[in-house]
Protein backbone atom coordinates (compact mmCIF):
# COMPACT_ATOMS: atom_id res chain seq x y z
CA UNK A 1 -36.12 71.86 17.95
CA UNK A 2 -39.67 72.47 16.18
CA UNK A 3 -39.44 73.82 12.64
CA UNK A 4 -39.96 78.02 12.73
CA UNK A 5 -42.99 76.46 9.87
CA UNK A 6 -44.73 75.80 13.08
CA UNK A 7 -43.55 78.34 15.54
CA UNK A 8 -45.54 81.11 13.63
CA UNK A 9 -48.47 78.60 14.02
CA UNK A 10 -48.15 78.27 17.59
CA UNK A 11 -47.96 82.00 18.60
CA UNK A 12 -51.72 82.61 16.59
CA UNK A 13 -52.24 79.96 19.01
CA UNK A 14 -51.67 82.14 21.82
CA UNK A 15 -52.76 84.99 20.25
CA UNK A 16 -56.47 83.69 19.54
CA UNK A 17 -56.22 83.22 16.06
CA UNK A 18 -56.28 79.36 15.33
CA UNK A 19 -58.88 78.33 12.37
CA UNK A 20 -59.48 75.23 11.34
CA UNK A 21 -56.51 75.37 8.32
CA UNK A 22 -54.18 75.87 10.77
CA UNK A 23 -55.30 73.16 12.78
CA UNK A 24 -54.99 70.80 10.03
CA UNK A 25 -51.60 72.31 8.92
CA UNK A 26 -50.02 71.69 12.52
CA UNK A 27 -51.24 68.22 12.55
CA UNK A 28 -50.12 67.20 9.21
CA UNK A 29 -46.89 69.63 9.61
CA UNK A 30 -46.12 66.96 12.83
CA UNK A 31 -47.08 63.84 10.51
CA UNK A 32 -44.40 64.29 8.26
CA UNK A 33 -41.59 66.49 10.02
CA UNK A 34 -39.24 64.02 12.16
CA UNK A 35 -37.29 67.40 13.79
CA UNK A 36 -40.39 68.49 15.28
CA UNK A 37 -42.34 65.13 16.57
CA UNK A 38 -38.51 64.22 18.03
CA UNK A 39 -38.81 67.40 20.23
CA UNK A 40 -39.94 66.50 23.59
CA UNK A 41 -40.13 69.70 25.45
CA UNK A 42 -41.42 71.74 22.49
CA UNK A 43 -44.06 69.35 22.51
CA UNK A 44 -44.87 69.74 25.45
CA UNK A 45 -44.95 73.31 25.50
CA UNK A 46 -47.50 73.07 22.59
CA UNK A 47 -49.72 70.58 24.44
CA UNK A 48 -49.68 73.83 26.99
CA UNK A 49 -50.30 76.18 25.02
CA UNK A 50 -52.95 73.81 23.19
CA UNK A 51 -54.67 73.37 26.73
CA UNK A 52 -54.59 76.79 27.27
CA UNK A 53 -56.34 77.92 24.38
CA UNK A 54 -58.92 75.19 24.94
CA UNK A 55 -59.51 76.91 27.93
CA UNK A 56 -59.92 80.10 26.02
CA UNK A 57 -62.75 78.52 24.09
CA UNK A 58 -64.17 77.44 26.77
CA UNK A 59 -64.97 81.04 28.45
CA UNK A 60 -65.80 82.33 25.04
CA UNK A 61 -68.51 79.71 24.58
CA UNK A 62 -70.22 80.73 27.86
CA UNK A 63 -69.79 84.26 26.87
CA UNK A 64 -71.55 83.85 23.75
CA UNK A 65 -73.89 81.44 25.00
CA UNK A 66 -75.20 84.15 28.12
CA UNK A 67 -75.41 86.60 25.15
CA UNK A 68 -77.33 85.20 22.83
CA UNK A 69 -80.09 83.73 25.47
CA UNK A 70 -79.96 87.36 26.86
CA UNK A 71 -80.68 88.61 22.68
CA UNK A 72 -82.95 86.00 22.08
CA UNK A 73 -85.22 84.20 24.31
CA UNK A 74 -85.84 81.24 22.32
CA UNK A 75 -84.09 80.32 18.73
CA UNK A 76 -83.73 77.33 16.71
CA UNK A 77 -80.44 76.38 15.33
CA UNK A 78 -80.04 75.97 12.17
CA UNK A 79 -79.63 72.44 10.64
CA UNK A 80 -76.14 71.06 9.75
CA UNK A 81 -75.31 70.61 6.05
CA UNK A 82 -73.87 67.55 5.20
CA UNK A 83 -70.54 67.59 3.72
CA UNK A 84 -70.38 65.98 0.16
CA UNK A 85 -67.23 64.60 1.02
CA UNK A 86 -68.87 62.15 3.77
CA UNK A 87 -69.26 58.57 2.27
CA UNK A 88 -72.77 57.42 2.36
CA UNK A 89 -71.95 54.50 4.40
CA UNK A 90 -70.73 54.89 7.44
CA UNK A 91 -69.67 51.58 9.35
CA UNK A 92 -70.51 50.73 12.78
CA UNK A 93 -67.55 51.41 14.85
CA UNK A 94 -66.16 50.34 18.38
CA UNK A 95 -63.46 52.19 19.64
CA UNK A 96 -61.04 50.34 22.06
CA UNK A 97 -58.96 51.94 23.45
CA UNK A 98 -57.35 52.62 27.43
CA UNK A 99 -55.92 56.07 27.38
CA UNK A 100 -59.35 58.43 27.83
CA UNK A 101 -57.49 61.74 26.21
CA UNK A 102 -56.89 59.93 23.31
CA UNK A 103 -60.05 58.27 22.96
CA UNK A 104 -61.49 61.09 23.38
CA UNK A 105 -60.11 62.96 20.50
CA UNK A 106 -59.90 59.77 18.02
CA UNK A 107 -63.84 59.58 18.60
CA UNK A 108 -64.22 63.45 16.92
CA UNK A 109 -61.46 62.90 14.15
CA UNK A 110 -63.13 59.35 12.73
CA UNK A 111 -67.40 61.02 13.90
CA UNK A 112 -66.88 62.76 10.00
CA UNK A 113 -66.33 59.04 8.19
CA UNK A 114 -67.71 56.47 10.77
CA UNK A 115 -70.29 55.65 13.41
CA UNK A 116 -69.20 55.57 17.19
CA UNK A 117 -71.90 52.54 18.68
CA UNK A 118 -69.67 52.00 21.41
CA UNK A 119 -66.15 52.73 23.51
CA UNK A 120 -64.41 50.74 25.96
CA UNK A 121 -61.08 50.76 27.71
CA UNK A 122 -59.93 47.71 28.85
CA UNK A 123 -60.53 44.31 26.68
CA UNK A 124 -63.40 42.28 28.82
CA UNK A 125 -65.60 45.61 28.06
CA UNK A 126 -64.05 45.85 24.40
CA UNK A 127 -64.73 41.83 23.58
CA UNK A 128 -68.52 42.42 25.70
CA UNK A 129 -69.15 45.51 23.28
CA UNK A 130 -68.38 43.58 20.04
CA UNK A 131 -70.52 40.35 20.99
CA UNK A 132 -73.52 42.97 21.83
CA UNK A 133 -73.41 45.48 19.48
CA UNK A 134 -71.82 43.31 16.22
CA UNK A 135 -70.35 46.43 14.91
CA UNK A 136 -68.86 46.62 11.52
CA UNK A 137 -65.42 47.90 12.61
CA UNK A 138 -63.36 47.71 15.41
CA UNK A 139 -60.35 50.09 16.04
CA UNK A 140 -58.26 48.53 18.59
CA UNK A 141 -55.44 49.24 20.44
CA UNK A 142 -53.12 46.07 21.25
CA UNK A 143 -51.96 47.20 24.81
CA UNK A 144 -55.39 46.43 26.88
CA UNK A 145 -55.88 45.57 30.07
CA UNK A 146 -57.71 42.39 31.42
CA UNK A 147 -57.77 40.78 27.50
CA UNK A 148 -55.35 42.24 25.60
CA UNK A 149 -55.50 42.90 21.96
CA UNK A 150 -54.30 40.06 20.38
CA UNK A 151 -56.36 37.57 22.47
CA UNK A 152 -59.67 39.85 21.60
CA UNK A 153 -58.88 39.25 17.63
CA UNK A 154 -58.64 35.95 18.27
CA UNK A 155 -61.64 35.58 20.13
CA UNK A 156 -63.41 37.74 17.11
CA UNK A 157 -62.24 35.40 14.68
CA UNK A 158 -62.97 32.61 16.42
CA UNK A 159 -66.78 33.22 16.93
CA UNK A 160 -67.06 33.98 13.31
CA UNK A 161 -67.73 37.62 13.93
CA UNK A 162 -67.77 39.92 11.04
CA UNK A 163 -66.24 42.84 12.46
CA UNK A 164 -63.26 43.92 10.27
CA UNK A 165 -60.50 45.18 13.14
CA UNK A 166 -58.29 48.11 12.47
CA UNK A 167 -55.44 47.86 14.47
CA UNK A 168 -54.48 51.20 15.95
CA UNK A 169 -51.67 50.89 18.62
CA UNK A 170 -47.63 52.22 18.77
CA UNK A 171 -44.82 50.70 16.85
CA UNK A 172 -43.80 48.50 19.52
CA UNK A 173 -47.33 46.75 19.88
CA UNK A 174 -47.24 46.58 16.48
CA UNK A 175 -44.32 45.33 15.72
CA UNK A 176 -44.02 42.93 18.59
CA UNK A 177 -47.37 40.95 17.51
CA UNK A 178 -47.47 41.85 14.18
CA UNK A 179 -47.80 38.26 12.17
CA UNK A 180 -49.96 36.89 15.84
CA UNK A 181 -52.51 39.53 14.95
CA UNK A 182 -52.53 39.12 10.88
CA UNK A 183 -53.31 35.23 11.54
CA UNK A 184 -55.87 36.45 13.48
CA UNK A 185 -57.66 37.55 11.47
CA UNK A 186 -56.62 41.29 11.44
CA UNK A 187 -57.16 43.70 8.53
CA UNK A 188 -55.34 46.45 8.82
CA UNK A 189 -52.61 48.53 10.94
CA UNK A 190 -52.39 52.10 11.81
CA UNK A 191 -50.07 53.86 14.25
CA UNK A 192 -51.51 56.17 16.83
CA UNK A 193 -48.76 58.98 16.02
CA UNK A 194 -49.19 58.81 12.15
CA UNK A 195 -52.24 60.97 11.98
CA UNK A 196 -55.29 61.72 10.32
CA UNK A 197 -54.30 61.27 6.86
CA UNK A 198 -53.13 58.08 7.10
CA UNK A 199 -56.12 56.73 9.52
CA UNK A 200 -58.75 58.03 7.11
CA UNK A 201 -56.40 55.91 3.76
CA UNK A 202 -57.01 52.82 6.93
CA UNK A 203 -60.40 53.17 7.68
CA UNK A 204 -61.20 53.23 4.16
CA UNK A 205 -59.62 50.23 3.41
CA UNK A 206 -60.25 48.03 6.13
CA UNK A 207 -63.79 48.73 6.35
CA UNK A 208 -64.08 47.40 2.86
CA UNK A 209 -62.26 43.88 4.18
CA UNK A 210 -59.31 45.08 2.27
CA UNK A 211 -55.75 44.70 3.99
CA UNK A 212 -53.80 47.99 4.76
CA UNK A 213 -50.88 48.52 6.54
CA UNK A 214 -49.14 51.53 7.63
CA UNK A 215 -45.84 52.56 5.77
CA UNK A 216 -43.78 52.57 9.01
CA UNK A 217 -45.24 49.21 10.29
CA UNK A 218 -44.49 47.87 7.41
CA UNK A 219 -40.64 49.17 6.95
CA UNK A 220 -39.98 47.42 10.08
CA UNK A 221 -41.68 44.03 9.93
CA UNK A 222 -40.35 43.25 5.92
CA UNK A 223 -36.84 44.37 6.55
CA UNK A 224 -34.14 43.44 3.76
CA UNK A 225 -30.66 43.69 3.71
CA UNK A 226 -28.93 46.96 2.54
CA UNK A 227 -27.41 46.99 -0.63
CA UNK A 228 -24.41 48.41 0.87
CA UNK A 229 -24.27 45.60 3.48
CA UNK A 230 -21.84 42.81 3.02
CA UNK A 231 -23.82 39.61 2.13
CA UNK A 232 -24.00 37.56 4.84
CA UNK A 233 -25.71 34.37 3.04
CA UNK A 234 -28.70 35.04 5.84
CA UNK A 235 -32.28 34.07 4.33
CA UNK A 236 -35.65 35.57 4.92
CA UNK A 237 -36.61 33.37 7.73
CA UNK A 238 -33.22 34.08 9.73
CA UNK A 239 -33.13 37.47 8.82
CA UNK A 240 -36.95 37.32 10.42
CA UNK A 241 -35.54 35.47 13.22
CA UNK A 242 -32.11 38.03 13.47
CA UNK A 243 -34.39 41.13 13.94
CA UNK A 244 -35.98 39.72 16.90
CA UNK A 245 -33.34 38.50 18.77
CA UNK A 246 -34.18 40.81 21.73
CA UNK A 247 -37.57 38.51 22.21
CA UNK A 248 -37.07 35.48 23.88
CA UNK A 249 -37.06 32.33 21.73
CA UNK A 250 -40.57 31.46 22.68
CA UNK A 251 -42.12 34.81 21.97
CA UNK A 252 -40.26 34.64 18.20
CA UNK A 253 -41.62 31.08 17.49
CA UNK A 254 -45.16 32.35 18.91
CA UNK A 255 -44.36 35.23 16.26
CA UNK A 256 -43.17 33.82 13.33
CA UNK A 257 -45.45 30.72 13.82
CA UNK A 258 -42.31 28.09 14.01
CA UNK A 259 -41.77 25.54 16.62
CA UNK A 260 -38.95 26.08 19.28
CA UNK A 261 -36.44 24.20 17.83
CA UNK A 262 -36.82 25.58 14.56
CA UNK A 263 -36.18 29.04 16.11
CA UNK A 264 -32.99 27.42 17.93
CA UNK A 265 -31.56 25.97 14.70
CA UNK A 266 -31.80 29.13 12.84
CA UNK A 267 -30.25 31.04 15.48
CA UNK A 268 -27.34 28.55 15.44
CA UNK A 269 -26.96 29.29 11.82
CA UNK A 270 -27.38 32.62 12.00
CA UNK A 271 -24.51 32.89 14.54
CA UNK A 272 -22.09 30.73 12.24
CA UNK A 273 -23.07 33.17 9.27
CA UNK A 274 -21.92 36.27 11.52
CA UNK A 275 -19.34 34.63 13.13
CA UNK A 276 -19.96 35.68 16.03
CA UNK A 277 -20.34 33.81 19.50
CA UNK A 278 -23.71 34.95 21.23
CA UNK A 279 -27.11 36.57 20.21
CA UNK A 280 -26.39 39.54 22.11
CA UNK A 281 -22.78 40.37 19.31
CA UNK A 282 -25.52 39.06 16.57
CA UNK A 283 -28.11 41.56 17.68
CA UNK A 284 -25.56 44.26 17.69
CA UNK A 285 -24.31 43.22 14.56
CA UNK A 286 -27.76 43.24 12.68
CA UNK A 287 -27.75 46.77 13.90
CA UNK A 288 -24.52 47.61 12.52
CA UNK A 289 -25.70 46.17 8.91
CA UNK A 290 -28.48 48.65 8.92
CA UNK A 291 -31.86 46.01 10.52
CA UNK A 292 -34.15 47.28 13.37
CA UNK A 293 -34.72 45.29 15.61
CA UNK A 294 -38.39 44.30 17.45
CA UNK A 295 -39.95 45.21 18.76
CA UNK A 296 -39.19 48.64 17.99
CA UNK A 297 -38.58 50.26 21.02
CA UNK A 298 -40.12 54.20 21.02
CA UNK A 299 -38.47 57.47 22.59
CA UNK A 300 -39.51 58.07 26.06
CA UNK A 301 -39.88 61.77 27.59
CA UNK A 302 -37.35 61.14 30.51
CA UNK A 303 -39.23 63.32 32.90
CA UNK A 304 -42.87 61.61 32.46
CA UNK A 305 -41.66 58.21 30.80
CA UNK A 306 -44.46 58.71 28.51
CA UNK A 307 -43.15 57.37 24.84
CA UNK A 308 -42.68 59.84 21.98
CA UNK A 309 -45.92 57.97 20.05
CA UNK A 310 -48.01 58.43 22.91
CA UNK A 311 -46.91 62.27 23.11
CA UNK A 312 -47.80 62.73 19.89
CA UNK A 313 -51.14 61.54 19.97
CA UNK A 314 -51.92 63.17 23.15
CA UNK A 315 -51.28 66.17 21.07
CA UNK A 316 -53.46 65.08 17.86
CA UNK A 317 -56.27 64.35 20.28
CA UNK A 318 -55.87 67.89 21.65
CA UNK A 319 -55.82 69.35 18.65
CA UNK A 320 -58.97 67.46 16.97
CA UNK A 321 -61.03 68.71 20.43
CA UNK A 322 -59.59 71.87 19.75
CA UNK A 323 -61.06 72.02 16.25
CA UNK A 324 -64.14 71.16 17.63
CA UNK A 325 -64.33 74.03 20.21
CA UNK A 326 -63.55 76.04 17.52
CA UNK A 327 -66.47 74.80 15.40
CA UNK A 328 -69.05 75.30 17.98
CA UNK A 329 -67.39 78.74 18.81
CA UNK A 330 -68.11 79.91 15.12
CA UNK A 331 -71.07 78.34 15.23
CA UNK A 332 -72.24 80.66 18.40
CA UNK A 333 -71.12 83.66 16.56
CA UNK A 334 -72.90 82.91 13.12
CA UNK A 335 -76.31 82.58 15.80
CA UNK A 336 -75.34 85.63 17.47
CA UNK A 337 -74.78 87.65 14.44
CA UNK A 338 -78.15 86.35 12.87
CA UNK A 339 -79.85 87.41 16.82
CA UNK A 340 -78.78 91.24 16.25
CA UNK A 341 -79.10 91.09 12.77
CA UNK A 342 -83.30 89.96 13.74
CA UNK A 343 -82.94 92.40 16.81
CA UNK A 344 -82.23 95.89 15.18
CA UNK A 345 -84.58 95.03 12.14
CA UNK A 346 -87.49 94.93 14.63
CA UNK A 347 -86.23 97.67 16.53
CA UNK A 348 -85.58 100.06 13.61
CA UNK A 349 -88.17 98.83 11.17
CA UNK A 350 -90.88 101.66 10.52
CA UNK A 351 -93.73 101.82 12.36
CA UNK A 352 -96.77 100.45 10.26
CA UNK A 353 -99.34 103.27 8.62
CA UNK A 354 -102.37 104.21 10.54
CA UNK A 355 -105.56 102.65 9.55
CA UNK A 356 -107.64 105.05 7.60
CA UNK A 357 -111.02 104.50 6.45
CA UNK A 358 -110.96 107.07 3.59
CA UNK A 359 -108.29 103.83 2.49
CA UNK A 360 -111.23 101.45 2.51
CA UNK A 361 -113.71 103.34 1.10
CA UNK A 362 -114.78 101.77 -2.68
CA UNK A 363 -114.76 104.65 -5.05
């Protein structure tokens, strides 16, 4: 069930009275709280009730917008100030990714820190962008259609590009390629679902060439064995091997950059070390000493199959557009409130003096 921290949240939703705190409060609340982001139908009851007051904003930016052109025939808005927070530079971004909703709302979260030169959804447009445009970042999402993600780093690293490539995709994209995609040149890893706060701590890092990987990526792909686990003798590389005993042998040695029969050796061992007969038992028995294994396989909403990662962002990206509406909504007041303020000091401002030539008479 969601927290009741958020349920009061929620129902100013409803009511009308979101701000841009609370916003950023529900979004970071959802970041850190695993009872609430493991709720799928109180999610989706708040992407509802998100939707809904979207639409809200919607009508009241018409409203206001018929309003003030009926006040005011012709204004001029008033300039943006720049926030001091905003780094001067601001790289050259691509964003790649398939899922429009999402894209859509990633593109108004990063505006603040980067520039957006180009978007694409599928990876011949995202690898035609980059050769074009030569942008200075790339945030890409590994599950693309016609070129997928890894094959598009590759490609980038290949030509000698200097794109820096932020890797923004779901745990089991991540997880699945993860050591493919560093030798390819990749810079950093962020999960869709892990929000703002930690994407701004990525951007910032990658787009400095730096290497930055997100907490929860990295739990998974440098695993080590409990301390209350019985040792098994198992080293690194077959514990690396053990926690990806769901992939096939030739995806693991494409993984772990090993040839085949290396990977079929140390599963040998690793079976004699468990004593037990098959992968599957060894699998089950890494899970019983406390390993995950890859790639890690996400939640899924059992009415819409949609994962619990991809719910989650769906939601972000809601939210960040909401923000937005919300913006431009106070933004339309502060112009209409500045239209009547102008309107009843012309209508109520005295009427100037009569002329009078006694007045211009010199004495």
């Amino acid at each position: 069930m969601i927290c009741s921290d958020v349920i009061s949240l929620l129902e100013s939703m409803i009511d009308g009275e979101l701000s841009s705190v609370r916003v950023t409060e529900v979004m970071q609340h959802l970041n850190g709280c695993v009872e609430c982001t493991s709720a799928f139908d109180e999610l989706k009851l708040l992407q509802q009730r998100v939707r809904g007051f979207l639409g809200n904003l919607h009508a009241s930016d018409k409203v206001l917008a018929a309003i003030h052109s009926q006040l005011v025939e012709s204004s001029t808005p008033r300039p943006a100030v720049a926030s001091g927070n905003v780094p001067s530079f601001r790289p050259r971004t691509i964003l790649c990714e398939r899922h429009e909703l999402i894209r859509f709302g990633l593109k108004r979260v990063v505006s603040e820190r980067l520039t957006v030169i180009g978007e694409a959804s599928d990876g011949m447009e995202s690898m035609e962008l980059i050769r074009r445009l030569r942008p200075d970042l790339v945030l890409l999402d590994v599950d693309l259609d016609v070129i997928n993600g890894v094959e598009i780093c590759r490609r980038v690293h290949d030509e000698l590009l200097s794109a820096n490539v932020l890797v923004l995709t779901d745990s089991y994209h991540a997880t699945k390629y993860h050591n493919q995609l560093t030798r390819a040149g990749v810079r950093g890893f962020c999960l869709k679902s892990s929000g703002p706060r930690t994407l701004f701590e990525a951007i910032e890092q990658t787009s400095r060439g730096l290497p930055y990987c997100d907490p929860k990526i990295l739990q998974l792909v440098k695993q080590a064995p409990a301390t209350s686990s019985p040792n098994s003798g198992l080293t690194d590389r077959e514990i690396e091997v053990l926690i990806r005993l769901d992939l096939r042998n030739k995806e693991i040695a494409e993984e772990l950059d090993m040839k085949l029969r290396t990977v079929e050796k140390h599963i040998e061992c690793i079976l004699a070390k468990l004593k037990v007969p098959t992968r599957t038992a060894a699998a089950l028995k890494a899970v019983q000493l406390g390993y995950t294994l890859l790639p890690k396989m996400p939640g899924r909403d059992p009415v819409t199959g949609n994962t619990h990662e991809h719910t989650v962002a769906e939601l972000q990206a809601e939210l960040a557009i909401a923000n937005e509406h919300l913006r431009a909504l106070l933004n339309q007041n502060s112009l209409l409130k500045d239209s009547l303020n102008e309107k009843l000091r012309s209508d109520y401002a005295p009427p100037p003096r009569p002329w009078s030539k006694k007045e211009t008479e010199i004495p």
